[in-house]
PDB file of N, CA and C in Angstrom:
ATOM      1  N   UNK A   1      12.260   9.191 -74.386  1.00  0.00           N
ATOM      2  CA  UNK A   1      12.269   7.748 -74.360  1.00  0.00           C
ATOM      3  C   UNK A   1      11.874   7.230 -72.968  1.00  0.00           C
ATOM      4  N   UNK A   2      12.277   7.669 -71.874  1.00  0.00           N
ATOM      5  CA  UNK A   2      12.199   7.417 -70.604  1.00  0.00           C
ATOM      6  C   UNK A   2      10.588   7.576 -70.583  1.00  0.00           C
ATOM      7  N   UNK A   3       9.906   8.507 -70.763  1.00  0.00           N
ATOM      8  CA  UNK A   3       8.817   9.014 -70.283  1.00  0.00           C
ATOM      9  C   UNK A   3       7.804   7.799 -71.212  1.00  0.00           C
ATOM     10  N   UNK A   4       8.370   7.908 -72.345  1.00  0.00           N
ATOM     11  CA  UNK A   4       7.050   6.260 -73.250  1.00  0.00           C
ATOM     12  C   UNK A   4       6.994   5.586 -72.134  1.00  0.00           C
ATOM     13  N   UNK A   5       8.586   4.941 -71.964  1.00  0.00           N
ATOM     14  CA  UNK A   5       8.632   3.897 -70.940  1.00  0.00           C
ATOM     15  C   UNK A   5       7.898   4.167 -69.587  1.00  0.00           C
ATOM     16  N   UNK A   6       7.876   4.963 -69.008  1.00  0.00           N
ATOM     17  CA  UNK A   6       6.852   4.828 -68.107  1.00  0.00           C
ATOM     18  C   UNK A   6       5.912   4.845 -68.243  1.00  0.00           C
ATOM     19  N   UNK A   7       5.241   5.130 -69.078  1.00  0.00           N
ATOM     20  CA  UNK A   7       3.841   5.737 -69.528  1.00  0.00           C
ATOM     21  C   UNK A   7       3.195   4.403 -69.757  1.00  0.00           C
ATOM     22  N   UNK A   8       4.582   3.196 -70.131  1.00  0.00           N
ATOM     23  CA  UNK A   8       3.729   2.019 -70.731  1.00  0.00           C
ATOM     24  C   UNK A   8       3.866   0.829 -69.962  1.00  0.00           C
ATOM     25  N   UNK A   9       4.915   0.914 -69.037  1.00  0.00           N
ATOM     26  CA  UNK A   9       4.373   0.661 -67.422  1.00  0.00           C
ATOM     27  C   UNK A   9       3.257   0.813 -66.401  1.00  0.00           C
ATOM     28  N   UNK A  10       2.945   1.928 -66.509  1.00  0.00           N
ATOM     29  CA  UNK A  10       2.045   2.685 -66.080  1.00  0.00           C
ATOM     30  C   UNK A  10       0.585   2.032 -66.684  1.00  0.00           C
ATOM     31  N   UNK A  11       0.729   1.706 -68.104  1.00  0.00           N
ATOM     32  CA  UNK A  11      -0.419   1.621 -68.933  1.00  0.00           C
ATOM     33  C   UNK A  11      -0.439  -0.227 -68.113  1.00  0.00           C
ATOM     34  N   UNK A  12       0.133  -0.939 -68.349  1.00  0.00           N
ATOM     35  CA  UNK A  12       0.612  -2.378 -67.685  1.00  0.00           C
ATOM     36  C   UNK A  12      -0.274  -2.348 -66.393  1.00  0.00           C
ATOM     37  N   UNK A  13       0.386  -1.318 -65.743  1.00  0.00           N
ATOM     38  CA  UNK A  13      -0.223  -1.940 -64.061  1.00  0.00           C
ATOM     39  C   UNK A  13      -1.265  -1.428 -63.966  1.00  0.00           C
ATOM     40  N   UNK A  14      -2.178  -0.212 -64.723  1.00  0.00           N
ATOM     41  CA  UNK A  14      -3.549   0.167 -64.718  1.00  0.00           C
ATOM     42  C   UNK A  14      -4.486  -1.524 -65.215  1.00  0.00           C
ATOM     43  N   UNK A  15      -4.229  -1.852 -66.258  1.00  0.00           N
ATOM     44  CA  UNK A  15      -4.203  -2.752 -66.736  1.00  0.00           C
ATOM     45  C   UNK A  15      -4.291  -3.307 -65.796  1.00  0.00           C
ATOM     46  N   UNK A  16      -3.692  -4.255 -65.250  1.00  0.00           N
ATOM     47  CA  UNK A  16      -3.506  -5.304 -64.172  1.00  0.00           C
ATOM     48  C   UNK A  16      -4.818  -4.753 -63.193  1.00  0.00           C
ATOM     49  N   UNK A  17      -4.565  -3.610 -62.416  1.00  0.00           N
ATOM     50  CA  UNK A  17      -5.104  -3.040 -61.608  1.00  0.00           C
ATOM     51  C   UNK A  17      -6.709  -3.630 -62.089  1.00  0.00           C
ATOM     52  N   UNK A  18      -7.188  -2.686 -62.843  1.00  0.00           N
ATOM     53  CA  UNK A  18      -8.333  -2.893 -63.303  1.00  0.00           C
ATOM     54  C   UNK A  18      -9.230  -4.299 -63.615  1.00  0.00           C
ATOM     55  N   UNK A  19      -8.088  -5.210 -64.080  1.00  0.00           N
ATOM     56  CA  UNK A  19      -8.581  -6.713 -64.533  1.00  0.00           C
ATOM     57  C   UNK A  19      -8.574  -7.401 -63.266  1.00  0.00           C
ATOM     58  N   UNK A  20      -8.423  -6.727 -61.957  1.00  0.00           N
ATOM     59  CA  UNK A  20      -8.194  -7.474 -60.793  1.00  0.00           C
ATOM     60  C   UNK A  20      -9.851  -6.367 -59.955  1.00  0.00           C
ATOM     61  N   UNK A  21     -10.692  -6.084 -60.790  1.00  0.00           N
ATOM     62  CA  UNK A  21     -12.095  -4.963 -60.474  1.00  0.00           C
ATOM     63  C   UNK A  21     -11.695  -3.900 -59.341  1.00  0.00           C
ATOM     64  N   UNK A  22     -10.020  -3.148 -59.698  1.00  0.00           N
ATOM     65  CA  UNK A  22      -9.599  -2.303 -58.409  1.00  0.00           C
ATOM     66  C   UNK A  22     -10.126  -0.876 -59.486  1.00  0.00           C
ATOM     67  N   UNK A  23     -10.184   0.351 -59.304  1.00  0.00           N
ATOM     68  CA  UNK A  23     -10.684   1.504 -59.772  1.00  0.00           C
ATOM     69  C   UNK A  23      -8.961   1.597 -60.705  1.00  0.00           C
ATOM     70  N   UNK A  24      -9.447   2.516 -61.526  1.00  0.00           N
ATOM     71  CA  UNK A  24      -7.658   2.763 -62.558  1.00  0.00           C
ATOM     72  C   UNK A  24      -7.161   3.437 -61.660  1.00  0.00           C
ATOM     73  N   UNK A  25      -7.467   4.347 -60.992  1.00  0.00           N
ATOM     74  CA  UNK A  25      -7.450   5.825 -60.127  1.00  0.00           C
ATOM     75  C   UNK A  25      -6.234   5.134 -59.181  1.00  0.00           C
ATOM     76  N   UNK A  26      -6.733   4.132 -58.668  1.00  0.00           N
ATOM     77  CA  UNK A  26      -5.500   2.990 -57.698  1.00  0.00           C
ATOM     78  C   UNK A  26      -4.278   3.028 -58.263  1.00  0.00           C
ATOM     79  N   UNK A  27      -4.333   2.473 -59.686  1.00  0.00           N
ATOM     80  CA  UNK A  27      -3.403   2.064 -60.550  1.00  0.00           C
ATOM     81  C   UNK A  27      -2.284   3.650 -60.715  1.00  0.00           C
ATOM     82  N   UNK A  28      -3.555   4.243 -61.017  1.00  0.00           N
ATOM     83  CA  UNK A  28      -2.654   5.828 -61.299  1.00  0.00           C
ATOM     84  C   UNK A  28      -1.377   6.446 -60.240  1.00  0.00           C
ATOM     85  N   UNK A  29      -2.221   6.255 -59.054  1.00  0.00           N
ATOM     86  CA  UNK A  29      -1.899   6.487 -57.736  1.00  0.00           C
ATOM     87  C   UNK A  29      -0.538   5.752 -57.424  1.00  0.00           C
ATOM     88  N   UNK A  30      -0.589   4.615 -57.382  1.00  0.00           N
ATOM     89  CA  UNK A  30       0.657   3.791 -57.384  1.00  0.00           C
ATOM     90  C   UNK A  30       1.926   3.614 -58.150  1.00  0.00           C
ATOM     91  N   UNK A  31       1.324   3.711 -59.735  1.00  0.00           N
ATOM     92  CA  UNK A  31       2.437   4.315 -60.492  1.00  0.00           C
ATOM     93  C   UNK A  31       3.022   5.901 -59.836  1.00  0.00           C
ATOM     94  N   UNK A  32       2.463   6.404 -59.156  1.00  0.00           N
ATOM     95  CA  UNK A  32       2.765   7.729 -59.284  1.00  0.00           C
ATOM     96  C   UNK A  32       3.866   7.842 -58.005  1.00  0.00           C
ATOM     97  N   UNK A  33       3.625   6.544 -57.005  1.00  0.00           N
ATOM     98  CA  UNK A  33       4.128   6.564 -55.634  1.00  0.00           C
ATOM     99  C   UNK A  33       5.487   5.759 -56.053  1.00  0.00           C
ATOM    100  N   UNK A  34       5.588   4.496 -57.094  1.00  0.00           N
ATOM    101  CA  UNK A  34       6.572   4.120 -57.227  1.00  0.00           C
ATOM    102  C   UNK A  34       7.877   4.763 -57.868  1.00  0.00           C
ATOM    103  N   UNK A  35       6.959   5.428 -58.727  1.00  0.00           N
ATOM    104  CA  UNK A  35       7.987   6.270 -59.663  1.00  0.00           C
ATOM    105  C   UNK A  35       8.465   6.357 -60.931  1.00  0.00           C
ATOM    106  N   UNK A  36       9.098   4.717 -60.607  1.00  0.00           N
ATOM    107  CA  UNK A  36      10.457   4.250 -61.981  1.00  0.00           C
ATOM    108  C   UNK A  36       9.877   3.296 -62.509  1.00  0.00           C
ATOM    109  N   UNK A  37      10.081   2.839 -64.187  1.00  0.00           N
ATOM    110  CA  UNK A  37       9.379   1.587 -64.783  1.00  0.00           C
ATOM    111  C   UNK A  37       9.570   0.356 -64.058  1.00  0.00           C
ATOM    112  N   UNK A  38      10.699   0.213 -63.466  1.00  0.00           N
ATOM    113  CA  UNK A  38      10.972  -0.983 -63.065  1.00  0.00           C
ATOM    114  C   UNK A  38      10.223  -1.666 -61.541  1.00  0.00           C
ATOM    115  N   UNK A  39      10.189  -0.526 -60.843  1.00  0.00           N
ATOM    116  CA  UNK A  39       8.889  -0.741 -59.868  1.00  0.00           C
ATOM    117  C   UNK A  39       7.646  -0.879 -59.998  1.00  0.00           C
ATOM    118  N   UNK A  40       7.291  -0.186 -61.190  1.00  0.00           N
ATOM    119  CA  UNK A  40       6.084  -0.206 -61.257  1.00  0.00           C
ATOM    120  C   UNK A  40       5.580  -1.403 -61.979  1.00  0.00           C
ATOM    121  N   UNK A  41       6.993  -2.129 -63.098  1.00  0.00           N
ATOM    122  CA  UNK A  41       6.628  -3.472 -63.721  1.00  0.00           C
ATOM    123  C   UNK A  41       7.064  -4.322 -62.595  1.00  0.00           C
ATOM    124  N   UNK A  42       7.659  -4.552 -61.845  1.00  0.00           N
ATOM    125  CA  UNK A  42       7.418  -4.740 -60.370  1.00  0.00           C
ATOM    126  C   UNK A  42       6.063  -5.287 -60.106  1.00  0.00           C
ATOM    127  N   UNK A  43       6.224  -4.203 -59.451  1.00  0.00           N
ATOM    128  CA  UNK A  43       4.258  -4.792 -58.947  1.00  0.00           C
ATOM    129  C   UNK A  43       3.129  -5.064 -59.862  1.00  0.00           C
ATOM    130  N   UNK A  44       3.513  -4.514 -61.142  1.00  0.00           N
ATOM    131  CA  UNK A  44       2.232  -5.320 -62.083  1.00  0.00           C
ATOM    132  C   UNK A  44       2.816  -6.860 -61.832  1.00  0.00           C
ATOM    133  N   UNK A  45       3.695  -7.316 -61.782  1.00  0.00           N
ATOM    134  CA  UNK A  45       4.584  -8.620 -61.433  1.00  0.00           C
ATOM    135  C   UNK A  45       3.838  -9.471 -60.548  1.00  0.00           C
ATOM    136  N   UNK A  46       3.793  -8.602 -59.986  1.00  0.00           N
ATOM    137  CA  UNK A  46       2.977  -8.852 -58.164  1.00  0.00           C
ATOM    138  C   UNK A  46       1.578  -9.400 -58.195  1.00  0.00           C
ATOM    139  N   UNK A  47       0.802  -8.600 -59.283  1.00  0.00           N
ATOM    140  CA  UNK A  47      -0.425  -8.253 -59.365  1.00  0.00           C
ATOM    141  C   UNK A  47      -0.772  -9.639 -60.263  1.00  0.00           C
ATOM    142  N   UNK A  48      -0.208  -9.848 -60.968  1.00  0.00           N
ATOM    143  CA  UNK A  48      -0.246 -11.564 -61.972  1.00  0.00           C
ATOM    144  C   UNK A  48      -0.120 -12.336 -60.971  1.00  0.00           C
ATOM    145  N   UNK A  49       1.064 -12.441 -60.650  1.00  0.00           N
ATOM    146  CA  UNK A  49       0.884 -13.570 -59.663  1.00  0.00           C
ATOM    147  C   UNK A  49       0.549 -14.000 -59.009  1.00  0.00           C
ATOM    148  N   UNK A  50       0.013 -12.867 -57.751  1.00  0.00           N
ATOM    149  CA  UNK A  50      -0.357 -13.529 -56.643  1.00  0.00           C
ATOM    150  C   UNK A  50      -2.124 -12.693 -57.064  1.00  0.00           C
ATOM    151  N   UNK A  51      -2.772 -11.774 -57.326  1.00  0.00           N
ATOM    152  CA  UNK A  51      -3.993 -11.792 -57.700  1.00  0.00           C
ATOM    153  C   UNK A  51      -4.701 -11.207 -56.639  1.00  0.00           C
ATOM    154  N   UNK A  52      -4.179 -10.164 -55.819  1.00  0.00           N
ATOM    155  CA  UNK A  52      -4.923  -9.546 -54.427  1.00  0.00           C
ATOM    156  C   UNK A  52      -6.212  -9.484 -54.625  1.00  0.00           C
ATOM    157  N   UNK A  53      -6.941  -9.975 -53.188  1.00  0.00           N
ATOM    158  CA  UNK A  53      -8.625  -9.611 -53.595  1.00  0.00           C
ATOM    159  C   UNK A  53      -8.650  -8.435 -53.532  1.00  0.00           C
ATOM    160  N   UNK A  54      -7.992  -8.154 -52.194  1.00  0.00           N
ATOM    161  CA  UNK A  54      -8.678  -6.735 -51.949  1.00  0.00           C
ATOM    162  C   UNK A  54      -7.519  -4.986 -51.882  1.00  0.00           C
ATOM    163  N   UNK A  55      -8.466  -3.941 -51.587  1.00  0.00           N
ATOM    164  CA  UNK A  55      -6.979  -2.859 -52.210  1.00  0.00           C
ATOM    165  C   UNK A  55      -5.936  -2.614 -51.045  1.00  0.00           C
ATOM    166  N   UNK A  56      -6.279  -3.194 -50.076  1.00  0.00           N
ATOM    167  CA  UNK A  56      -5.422  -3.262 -48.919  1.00  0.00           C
ATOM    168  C   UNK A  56      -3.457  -3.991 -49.396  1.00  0.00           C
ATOM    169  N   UNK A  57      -4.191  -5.182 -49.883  1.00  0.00           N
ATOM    170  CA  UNK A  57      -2.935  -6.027 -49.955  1.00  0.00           C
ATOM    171  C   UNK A  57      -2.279  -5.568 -51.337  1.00  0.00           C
ATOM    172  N   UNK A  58      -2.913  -5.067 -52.552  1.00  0.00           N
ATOM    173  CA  UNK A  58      -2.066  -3.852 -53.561  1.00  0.00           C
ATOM    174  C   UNK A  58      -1.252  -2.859 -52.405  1.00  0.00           C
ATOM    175  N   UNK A  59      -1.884  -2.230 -51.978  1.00  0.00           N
ATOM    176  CA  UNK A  59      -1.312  -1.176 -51.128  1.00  0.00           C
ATOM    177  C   UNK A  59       0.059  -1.702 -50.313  1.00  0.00           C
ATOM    178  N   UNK A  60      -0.152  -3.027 -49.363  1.00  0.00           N
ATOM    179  CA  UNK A  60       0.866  -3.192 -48.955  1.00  0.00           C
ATOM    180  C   UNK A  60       1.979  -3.578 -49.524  1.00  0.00           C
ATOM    181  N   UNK A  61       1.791  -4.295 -50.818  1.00  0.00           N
ATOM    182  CA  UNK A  61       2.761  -4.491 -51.749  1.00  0.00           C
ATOM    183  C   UNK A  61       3.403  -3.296 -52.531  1.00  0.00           C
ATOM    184  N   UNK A  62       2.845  -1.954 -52.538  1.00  0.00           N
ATOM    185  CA  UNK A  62       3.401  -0.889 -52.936  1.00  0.00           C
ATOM    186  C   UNK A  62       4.136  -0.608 -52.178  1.00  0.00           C
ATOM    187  N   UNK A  63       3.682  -0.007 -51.066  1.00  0.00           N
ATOM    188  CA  UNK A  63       4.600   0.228 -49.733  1.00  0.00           C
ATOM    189  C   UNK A  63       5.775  -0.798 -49.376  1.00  0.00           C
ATOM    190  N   UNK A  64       5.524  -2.035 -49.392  1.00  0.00           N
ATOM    191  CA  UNK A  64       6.714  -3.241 -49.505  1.00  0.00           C
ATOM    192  C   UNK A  64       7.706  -2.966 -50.705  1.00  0.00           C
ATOM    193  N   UNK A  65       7.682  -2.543 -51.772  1.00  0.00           N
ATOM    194  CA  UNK A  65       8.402  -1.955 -52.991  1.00  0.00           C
ATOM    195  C   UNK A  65       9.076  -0.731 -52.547  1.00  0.00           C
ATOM    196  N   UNK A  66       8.211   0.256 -51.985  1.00  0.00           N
ATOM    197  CA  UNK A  66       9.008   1.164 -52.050  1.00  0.00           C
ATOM    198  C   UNK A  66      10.129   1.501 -50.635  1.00  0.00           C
ATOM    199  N   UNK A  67       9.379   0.704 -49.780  1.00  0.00           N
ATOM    200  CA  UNK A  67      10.420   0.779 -48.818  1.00  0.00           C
ATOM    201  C   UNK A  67      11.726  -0.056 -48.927  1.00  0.00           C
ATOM    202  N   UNK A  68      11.785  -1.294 -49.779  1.00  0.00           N
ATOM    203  CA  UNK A  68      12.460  -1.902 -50.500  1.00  0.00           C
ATOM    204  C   UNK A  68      13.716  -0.875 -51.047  1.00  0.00           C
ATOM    205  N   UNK A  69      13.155   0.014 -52.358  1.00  0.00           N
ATOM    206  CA  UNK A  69      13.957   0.785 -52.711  1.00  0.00           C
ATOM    207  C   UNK A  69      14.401   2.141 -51.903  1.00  0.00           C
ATOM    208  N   UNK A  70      13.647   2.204 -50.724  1.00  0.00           N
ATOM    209  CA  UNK A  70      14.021   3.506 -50.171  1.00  0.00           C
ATOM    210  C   UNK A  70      15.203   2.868 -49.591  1.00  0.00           C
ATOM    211  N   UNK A  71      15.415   1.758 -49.144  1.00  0.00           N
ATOM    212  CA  UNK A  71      16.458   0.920 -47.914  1.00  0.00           C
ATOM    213  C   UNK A  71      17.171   0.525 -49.383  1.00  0.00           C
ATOM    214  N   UNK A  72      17.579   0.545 -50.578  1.00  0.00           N
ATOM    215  CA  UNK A  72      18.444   0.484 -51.264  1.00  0.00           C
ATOM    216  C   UNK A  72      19.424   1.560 -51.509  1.00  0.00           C
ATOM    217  N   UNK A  73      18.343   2.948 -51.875  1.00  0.00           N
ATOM    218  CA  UNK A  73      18.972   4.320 -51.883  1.00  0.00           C
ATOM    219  C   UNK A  73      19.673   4.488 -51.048  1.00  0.00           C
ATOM    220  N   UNK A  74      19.473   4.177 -49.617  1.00  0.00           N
ATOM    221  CA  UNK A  74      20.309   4.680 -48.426  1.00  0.00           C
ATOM    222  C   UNK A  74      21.500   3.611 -48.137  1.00  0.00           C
ATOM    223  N   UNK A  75      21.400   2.469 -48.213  1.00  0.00           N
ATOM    224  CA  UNK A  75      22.844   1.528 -48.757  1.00  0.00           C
ATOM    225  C   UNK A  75      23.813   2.250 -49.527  1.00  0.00           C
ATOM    226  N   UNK A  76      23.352   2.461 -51.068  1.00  0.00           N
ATOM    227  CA  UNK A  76      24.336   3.191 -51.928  1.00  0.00           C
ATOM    228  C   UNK A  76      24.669   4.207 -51.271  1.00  0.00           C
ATOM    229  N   UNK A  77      23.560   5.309 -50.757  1.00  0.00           N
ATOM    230  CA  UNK A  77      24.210   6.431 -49.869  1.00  0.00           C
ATOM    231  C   UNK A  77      25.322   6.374 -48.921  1.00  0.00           C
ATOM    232  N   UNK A  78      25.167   5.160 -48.413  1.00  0.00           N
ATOM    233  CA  UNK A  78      25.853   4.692 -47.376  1.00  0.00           C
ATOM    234  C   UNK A  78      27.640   4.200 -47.634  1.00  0.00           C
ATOM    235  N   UNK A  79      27.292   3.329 -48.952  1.00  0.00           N
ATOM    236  CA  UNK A  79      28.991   2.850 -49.523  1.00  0.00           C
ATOM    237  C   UNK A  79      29.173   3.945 -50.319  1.00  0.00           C
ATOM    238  N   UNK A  80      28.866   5.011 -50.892  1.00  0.00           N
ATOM    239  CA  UNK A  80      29.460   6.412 -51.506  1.00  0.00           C
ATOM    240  C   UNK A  80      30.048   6.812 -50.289  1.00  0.00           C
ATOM    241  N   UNK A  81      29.695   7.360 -48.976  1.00  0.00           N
ATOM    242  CA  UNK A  81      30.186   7.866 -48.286  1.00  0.00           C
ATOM    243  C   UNK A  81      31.383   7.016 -47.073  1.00  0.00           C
ATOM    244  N   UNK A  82      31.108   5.631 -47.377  1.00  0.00           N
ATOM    245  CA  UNK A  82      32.235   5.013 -46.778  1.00  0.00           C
ATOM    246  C   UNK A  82      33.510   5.219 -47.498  1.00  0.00           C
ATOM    247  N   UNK A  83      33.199   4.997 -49.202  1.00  0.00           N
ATOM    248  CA  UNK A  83      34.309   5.250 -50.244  1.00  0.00           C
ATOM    249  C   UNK A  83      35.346   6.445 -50.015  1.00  0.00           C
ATOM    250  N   UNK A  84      34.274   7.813 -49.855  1.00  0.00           N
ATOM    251  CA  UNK A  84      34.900   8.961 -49.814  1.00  0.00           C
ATOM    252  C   UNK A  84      35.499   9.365 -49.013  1.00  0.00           C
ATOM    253  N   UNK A  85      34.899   8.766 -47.248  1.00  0.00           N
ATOM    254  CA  UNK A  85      35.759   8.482 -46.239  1.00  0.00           C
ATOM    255  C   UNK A  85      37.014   8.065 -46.039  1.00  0.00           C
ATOM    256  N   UNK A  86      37.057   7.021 -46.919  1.00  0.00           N
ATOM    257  CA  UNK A  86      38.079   5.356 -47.053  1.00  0.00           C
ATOM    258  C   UNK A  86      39.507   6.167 -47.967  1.00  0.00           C
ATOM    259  N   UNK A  87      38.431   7.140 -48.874  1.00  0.00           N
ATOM    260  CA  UNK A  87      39.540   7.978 -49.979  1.00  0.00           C
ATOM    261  C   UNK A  87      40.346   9.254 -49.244  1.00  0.00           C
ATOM    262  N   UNK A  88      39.547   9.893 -48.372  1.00  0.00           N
ATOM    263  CA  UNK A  88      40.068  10.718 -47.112  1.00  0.00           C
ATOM    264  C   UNK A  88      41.145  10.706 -46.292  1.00  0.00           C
ATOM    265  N   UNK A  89      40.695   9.203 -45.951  1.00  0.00           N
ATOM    266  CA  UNK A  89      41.821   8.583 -44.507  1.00  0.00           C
ATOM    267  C   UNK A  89      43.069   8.102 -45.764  1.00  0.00           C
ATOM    268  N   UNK A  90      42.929   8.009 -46.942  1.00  0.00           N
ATOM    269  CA  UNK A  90      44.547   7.697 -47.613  1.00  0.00           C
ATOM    270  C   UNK A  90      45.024   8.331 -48.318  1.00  0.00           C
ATOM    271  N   UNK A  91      44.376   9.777 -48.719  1.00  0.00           N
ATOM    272  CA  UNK A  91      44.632  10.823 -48.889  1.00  0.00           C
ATOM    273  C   UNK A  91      45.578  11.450 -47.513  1.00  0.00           C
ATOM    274  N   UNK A  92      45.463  11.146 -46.807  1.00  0.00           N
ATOM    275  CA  UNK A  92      46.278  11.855 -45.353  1.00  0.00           C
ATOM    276  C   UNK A  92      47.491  11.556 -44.950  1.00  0.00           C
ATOM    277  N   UNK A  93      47.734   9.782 -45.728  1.00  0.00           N
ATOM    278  CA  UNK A  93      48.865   9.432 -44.835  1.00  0.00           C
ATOM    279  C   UNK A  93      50.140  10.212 -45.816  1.00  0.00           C
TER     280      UNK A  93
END
């Protein structure tokens, strides 16, 4: 089920990609860098709305996404290990 779903994300932002005269190959590439459906319907998001001329500003909007979610991962990383800390120090008294 997961894998349709990306596949038809994927199919979305090629789509987009292409109707905006960028190569699919772009499209491929980017699905492949974002990862998850939701990034990748993400930036097809991106790609409607604002309508990049050129493959520079796709690109930076990928990279703006994923550093987005990389600085999310490491938050959660961050309050898991405050938790387990927090569970540590009251485990002791």
């Amino acid at each position: 089920m997961a894998s349709q779903e990306w596949f038809q994300a994927k199919s979305e932002l090629i789509a987009e990609i292409t109707a905006l005269n960028h190569p699919a190959e772009l499209g491929e590439l980017i699905a492949r860098q974002l990862g998850s459906p939701k990034a990748i319907r993400r930036m097809s998001s991106y790609l409607r709305q604002v309508k990049p001329r050129n493959a520079e500003e796709v690109v930076d909007e990928m990279l703006a996404i994923s550093s987005e979610i990389d600085a999310w991962h490491k938050k959660k990383e961050s309050e898991h290990a405050n938790a387990r800390y927090n569970e540590y120090l009251q485990d002791r008294d």
